[in-house]
Protein backbone atom coordinates (compact mmCIF):
# COMPACT_ATOMS: atom_id res chain seq x y z
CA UNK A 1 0.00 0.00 0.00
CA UNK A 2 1.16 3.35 -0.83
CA UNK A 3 0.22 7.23 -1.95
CA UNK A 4 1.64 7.13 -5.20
CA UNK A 5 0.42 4.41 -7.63
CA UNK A 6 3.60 4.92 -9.92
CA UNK A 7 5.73 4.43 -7.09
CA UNK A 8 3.98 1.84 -5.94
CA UNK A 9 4.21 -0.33 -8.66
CA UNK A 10 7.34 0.05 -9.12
CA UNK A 11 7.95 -1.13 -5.30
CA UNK A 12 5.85 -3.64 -5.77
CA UNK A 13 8.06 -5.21 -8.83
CA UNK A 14 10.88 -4.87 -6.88
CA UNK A 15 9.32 -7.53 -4.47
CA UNK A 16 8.46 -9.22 -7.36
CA UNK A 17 11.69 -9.61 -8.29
CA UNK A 18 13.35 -10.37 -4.78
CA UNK A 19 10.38 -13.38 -4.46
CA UNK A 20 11.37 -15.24 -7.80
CA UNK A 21 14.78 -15.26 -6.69
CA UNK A 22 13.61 -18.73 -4.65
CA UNK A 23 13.75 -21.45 -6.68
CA UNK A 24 10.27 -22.77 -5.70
CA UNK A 25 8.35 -19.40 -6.80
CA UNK A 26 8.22 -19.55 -10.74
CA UNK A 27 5.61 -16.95 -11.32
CA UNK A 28 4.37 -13.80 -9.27
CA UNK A 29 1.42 -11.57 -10.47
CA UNK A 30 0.27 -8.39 -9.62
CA UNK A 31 -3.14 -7.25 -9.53
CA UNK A 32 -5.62 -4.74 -7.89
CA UNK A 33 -7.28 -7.48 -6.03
CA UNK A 34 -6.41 -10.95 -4.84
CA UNK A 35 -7.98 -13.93 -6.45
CA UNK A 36 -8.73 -17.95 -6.47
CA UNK A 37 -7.73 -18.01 -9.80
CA UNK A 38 -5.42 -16.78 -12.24
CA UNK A 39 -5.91 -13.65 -14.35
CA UNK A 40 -5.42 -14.28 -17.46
CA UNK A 41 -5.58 -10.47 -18.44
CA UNK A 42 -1.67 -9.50 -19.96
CA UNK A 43 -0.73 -6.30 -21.42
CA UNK A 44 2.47 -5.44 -23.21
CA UNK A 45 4.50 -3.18 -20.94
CA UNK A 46 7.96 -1.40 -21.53
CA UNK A 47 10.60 -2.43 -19.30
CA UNK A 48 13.21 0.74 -19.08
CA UNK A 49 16.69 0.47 -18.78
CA UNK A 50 17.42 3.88 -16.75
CA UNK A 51 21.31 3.60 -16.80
CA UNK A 52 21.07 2.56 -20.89
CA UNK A 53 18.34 5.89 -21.18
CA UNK A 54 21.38 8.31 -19.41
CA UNK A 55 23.93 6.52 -21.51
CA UNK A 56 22.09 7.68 -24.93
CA UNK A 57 21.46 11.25 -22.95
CA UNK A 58 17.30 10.50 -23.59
CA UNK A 59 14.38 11.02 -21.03
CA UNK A 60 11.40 8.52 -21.03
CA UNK A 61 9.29 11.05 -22.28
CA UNK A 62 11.47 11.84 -25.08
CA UNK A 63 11.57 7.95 -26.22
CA UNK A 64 7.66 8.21 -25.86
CA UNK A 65 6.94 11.12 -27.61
CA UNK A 66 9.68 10.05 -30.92
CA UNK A 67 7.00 6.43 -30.66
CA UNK A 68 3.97 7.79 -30.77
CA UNK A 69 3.91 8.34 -34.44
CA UNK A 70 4.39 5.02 -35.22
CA UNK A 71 0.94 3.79 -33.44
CA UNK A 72 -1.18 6.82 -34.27
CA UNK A 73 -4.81 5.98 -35.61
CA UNK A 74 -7.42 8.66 -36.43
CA UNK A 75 -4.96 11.80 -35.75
CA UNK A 76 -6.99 14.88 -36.71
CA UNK A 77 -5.52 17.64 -38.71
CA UNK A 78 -7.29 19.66 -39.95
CA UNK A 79 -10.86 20.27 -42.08
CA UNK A 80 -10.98 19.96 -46.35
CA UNK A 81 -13.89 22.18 -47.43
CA UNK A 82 -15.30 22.08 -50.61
CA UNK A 83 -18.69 23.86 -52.38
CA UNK A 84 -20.73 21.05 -51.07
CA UNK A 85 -19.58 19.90 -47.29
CA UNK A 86 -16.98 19.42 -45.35
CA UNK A 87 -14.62 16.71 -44.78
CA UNK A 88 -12.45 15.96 -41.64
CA UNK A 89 -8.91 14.66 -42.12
CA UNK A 90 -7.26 12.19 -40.32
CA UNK A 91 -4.40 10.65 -40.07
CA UNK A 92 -3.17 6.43 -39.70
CA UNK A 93 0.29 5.21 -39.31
CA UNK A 94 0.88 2.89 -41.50
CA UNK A 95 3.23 0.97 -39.53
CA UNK A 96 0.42 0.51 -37.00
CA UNK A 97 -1.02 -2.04 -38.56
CA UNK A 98 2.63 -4.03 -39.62
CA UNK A 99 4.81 -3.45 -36.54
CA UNK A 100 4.85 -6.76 -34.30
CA UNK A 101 6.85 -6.95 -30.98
CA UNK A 102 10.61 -7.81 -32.64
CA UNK A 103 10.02 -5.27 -35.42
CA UNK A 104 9.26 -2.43 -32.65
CA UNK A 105 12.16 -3.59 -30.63
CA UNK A 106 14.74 -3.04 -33.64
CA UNK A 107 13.13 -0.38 -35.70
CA UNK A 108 15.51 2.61 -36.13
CA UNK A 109 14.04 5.62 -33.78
CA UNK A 110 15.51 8.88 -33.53
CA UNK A 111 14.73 11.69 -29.97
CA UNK A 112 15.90 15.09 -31.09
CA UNK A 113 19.46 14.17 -31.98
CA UNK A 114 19.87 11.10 -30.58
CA UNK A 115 19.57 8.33 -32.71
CA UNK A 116 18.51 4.59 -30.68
CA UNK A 117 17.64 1.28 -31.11
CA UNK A 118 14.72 0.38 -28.48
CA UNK A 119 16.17 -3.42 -27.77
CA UNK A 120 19.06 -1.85 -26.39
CA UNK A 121 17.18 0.53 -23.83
CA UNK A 122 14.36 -1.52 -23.53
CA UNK A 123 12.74 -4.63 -23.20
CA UNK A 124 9.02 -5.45 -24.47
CA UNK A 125 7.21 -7.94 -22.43
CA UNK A 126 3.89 -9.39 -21.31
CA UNK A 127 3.07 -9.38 -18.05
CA UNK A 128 -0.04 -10.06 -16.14
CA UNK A 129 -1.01 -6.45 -15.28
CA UNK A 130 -4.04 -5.06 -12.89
CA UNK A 131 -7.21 -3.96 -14.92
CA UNK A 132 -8.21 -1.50 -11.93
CA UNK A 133 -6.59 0.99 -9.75
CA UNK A 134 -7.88 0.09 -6.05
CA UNK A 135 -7.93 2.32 -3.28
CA UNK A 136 -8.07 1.23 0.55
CA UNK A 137 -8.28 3.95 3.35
CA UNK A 138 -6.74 7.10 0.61
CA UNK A 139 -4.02 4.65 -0.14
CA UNK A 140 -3.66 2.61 -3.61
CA UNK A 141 -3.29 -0.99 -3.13
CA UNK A 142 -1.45 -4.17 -4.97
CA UNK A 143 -1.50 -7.43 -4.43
CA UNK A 144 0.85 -9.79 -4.88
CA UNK A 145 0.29 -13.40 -5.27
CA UNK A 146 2.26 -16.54 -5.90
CA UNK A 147 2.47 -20.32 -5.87
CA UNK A 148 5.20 -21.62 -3.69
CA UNK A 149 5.84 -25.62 -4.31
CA UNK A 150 6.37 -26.57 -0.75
CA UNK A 151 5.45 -27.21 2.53
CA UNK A 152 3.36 -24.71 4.31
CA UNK A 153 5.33 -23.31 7.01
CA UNK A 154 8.06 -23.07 4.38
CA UNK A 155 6.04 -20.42 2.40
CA UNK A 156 4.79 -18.41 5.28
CA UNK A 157 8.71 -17.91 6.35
CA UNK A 158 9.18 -16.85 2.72
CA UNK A 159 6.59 -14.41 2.43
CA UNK A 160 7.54 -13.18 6.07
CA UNK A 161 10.93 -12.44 4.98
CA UNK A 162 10.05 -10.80 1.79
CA UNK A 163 7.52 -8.32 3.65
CA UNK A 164 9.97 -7.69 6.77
CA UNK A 165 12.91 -6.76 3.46
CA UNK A 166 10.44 -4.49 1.57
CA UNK A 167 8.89 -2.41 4.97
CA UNK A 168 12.71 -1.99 6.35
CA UNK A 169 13.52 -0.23 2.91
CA UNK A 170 10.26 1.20 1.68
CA UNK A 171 9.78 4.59 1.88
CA UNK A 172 8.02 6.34 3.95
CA UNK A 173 4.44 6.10 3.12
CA UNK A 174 4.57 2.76 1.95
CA UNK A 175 4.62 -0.65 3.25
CA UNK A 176 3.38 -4.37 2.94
CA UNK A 177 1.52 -6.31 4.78
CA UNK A 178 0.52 -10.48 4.45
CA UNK A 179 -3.43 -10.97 3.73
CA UNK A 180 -3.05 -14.61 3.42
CA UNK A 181 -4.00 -15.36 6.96
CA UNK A 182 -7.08 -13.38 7.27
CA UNK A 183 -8.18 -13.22 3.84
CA UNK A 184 -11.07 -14.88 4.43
CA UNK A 185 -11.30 -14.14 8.15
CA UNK A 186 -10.59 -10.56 7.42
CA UNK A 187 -10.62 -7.69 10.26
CA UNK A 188 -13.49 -5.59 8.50
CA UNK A 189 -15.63 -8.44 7.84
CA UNK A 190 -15.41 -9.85 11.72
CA UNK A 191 -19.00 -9.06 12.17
CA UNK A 192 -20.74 -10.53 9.33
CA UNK A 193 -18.78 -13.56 10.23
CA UNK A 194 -19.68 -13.34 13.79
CA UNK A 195 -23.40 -12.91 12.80
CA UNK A 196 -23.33 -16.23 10.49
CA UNK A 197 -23.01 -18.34 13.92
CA UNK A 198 -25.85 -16.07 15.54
CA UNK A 199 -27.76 -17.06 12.35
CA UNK A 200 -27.07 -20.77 12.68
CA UNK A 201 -28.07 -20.67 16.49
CA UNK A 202 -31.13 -18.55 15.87
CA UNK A 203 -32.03 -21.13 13.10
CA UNK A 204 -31.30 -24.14 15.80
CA UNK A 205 -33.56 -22.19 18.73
CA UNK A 206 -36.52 -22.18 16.01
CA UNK A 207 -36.38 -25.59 14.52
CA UNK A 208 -35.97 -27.11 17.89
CA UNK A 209 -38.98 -24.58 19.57
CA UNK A 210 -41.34 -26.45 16.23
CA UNK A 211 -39.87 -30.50 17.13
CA UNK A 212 -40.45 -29.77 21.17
CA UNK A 213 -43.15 -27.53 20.79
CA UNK A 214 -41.63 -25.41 23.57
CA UNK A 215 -39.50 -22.13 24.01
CA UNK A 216 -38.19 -23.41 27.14
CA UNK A 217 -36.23 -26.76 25.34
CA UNK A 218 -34.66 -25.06 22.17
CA UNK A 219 -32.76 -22.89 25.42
CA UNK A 220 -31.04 -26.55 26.56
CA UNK A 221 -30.79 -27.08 23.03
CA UNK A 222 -28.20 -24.28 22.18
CA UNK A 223 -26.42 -24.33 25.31
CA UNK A 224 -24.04 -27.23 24.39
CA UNK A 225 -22.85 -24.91 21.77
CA UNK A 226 -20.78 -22.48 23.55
CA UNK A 227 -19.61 -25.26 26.41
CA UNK A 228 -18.35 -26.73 22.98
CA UNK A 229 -16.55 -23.58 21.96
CA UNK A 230 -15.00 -23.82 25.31
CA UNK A 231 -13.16 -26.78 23.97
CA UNK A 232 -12.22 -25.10 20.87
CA UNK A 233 -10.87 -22.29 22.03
CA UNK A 234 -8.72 -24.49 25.09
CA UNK A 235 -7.49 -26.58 22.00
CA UNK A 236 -6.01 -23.54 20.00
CA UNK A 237 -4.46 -22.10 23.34
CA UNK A 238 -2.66 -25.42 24.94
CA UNK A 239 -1.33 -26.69 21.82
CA UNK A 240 -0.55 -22.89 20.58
CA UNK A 241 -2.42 -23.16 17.30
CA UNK A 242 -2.99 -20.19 14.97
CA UNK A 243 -6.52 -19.43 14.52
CA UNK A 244 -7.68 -18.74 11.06
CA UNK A 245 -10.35 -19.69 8.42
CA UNK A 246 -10.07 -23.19 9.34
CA UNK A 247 -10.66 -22.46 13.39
CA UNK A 248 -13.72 -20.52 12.62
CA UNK A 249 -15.28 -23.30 9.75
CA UNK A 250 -15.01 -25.58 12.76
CA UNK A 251 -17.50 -23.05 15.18
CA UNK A 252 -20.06 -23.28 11.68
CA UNK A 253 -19.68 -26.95 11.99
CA UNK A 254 -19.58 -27.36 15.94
CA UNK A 255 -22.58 -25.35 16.10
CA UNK A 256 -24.66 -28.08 14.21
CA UNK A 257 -22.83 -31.42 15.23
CA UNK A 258 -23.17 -30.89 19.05
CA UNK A 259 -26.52 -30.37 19.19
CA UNK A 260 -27.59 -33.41 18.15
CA UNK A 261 -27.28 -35.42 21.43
CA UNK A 262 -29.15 -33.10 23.26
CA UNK A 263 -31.77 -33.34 20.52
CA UNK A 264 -31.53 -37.19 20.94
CA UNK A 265 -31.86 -36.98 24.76
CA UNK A 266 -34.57 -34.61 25.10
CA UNK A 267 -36.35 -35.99 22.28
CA UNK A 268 -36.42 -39.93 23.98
CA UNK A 269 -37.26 -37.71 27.24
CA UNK A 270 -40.50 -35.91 26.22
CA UNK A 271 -41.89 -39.01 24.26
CA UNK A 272 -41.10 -41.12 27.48
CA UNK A 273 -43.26 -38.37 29.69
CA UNK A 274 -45.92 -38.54 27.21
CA UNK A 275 -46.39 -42.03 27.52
CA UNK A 276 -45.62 -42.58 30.77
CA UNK A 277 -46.90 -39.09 32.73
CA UNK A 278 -46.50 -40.75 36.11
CA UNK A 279 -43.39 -41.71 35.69
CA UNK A 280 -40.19 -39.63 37.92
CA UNK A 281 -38.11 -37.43 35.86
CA UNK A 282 -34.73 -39.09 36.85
CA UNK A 283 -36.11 -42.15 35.53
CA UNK A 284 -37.51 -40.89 32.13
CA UNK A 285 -34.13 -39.18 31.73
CA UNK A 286 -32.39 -42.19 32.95
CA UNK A 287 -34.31 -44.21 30.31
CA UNK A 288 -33.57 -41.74 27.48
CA UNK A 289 -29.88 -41.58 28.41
CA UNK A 290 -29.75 -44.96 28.02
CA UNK A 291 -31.11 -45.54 24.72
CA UNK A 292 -29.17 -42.56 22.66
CA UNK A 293 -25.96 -42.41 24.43
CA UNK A 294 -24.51 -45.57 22.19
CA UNK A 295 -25.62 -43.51 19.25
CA UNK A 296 -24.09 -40.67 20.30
CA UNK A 297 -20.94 -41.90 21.57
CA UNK A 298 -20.71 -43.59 18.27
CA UNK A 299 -21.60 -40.75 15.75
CA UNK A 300 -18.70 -38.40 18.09
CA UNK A 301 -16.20 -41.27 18.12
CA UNK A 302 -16.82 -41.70 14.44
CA UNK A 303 -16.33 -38.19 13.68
CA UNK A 304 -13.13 -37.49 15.81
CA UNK A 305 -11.63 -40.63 14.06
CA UNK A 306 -12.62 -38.72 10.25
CA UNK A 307 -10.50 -35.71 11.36
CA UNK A 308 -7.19 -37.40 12.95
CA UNK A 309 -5.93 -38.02 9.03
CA UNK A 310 -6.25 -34.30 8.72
CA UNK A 311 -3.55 -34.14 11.76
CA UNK A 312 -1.25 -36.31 10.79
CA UNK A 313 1.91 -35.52 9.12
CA UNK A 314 5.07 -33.31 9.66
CA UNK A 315 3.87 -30.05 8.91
CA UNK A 316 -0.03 -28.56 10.22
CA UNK A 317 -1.15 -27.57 6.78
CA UNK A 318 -3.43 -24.52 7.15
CA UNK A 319 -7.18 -24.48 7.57
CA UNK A 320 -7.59 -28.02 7.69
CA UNK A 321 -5.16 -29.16 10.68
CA UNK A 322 -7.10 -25.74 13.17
CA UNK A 323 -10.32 -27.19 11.12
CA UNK A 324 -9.30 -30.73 12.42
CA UNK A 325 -8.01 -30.08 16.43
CA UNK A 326 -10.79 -27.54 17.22
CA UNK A 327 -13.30 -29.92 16.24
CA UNK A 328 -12.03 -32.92 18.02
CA UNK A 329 -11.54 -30.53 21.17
CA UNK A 330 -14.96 -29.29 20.85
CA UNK A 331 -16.81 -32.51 20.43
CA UNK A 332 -14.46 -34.03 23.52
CA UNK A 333 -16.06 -30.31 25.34
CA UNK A 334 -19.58 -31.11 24.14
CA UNK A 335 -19.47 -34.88 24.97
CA UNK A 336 -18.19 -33.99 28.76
CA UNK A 337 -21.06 -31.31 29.04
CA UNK A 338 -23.71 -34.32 27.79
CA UNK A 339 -22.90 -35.57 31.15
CA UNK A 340 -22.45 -33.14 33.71
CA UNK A 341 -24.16 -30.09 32.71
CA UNK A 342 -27.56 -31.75 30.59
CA UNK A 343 -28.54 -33.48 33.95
CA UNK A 344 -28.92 -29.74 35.73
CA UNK A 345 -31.85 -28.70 33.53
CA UNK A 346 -34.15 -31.46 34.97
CA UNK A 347 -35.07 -28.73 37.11
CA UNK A 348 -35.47 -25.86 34.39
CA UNK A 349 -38.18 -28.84 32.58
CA UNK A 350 -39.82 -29.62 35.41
CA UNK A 351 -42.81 -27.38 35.64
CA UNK A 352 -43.92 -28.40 32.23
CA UNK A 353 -43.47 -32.10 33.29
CA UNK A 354 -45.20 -31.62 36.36
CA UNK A 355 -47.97 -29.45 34.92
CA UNK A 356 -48.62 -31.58 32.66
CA UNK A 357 -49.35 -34.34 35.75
CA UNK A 358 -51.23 -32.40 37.35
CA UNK A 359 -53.21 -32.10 33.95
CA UNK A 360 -53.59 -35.86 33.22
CA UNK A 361 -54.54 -36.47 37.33
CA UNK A 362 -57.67 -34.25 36.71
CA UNK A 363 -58.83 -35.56 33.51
């Protein structure tokens, strides 16, 4: 990022160039915007050699202007008038149409008094180039992006050391920073983010409130989900883990797996109390417990085994090793909570279960 977009790019090719000096980076683009894919967009672009330009005694702008002949289409002069109307002339290069890339590079130019051949001051090349000028916060903005052929951690040191190189000599006014880990979980998009699990809880509370046919139940419902965060989040900090994208794809995908088993449990409960009203809580619950928790162990065990491949190997690859351990951690959290915490809200469903006793005693 930077004030001046000329100066900018031209910063921004030098890091260019110091990042294809490893052997594993083959191609770097630059571009207004980062991407999934690859632009495909290329534009020719003149290359400058500034020590060859004071050699020869010419200024860009002289070699530009002594060109521009050469590629000049529709160049109006001037008006021919005749008894009838009047017709505008223009002027086409003729060479505009014949001149390729090697012919430009070797055709005999001449700035003032200085005669020149452009290979020898210049290169021609095409480059992938940016089709927009971006702006972030009154500052113009490139991105650079590359495919390193290596391990993970590898690449991040790489791009670390490239960034720390270009902000201890960039000028004042400009500097680099890495968007690769928080490009997805970026700072000014925290709260939409945030407001996707609010969504998926909100959407949990409602479908639950329809099975149970209660506003009370969907509450015991959703409260596994942050005792299962609880695990997440002592995952990442005991085994020092970076959070990224992948930490917060496994809250989206906590906040619909651990919910199940209290689904399961309350579920067996209520249709136990419906056809047995005089029967003690403890025991309905008891009886419920009983038939889903080999189910439930089962479908946690069997999903904590899918995700240990994820975390095997030398290096934690990102997004999928933090999508991996905060999952297991959180389904170990939610699992734990299944036992101690579930059996407290006996009391919280109790006034239904006894009103609806006292209901069935009267009939």
């Amino acid at each position: 990022m930077g004030y001046n977009y000329d100066e900018l790019n031209r910063l921004a090719k030098t890091l260019q160039d110091s990042l294809l000096q490893y052997r594993r980076i083959k191609e770097v683009s630059i571009d207004s915007k980062f991407s999934w894919y690859k632009n495909d967009y290329t534009e020719f672009v003149f290359d400058l050699d500034k020590e060859k330009l004071a050699q020869e005694n010419l200024l860009p702008v002289d070699l530009f202007r002594s060109m521009t002949p050469l590629f000049e289409k529709s160049m109006y002069v001037g008006d021919w008038i005749t008894a009838e109307r009047i017709e505008s002339l223009q002027l086409f290069a003729r060479q505009a149409g014949e001149l390729d890339v090697w012919n430009t590079e070797n055709y005999p130019g001449k700035a003032g008094e200085n005669s020149y051949k452009l290979s020898e001051i210049a290169n021609i090349e095409k480059w992938i180039a940016p089709q927009d000028i971006a702006k972030e916060n009154q500052q113009y903005l490139l991105c650079l992006q590359y495919e390193y052929i290596g391990a993970y951690q590898q690449a991040q040191t790489v791009t670390e050391r490239a960034i720390e190189s270009f902000n201890r000599t960039a000028p004042l006014g400009y500097k680099a920073e890495n968007e690769s880990s928080y490009y997805w979980w970026g700072k000014e998009n925290n709260f939409k983010q945030y407001g996707l699990l609010f969504l998926i809880v909100a959407i949990i509370f409602f479908m639950s409130g329809i099975l149970f046919n209660s506003l009370k139940q969907p509450l015991v419902i959703i409260f596994i989900i942050p005792v299962s965060f609880i695990g997440l989040f002592l995952t990442f900090y005991w085994f020092k883990l970076n959070f990224d994208q992948g930490g917060f794809a496994a809250f989206i995908l906590l906040s619909g797996i651990t919910v199940n088993a209290n689904i399961y449990v309350l579920n067996e409960y209520n249709n136990l109390r419906k056809s047995h009203p005089r029967m003690r809580l403890i025991t309905a619950y008891i009886k419920a417990w009983n038939t889903k928790v080999r189910p439930i162990f089962l479908t946690i065990f069997s999903t904590i085994l899918g995700f240990i491949p994820f975390m095997l190997g030398e290096y934690k690859e990102a997004f999928w090793f933090p999508l991996a351990a905060g999952t297991i951690g959180g389904l170990i959290a939610s699992f734990i909570a299944l036992f101690f915490f579930l059996p407290l809200f006996m009391r919280f469903l109790k006034e239904k279960s006894m009103s609806g006793i006292i209901t069935a005693s009267k009939l």
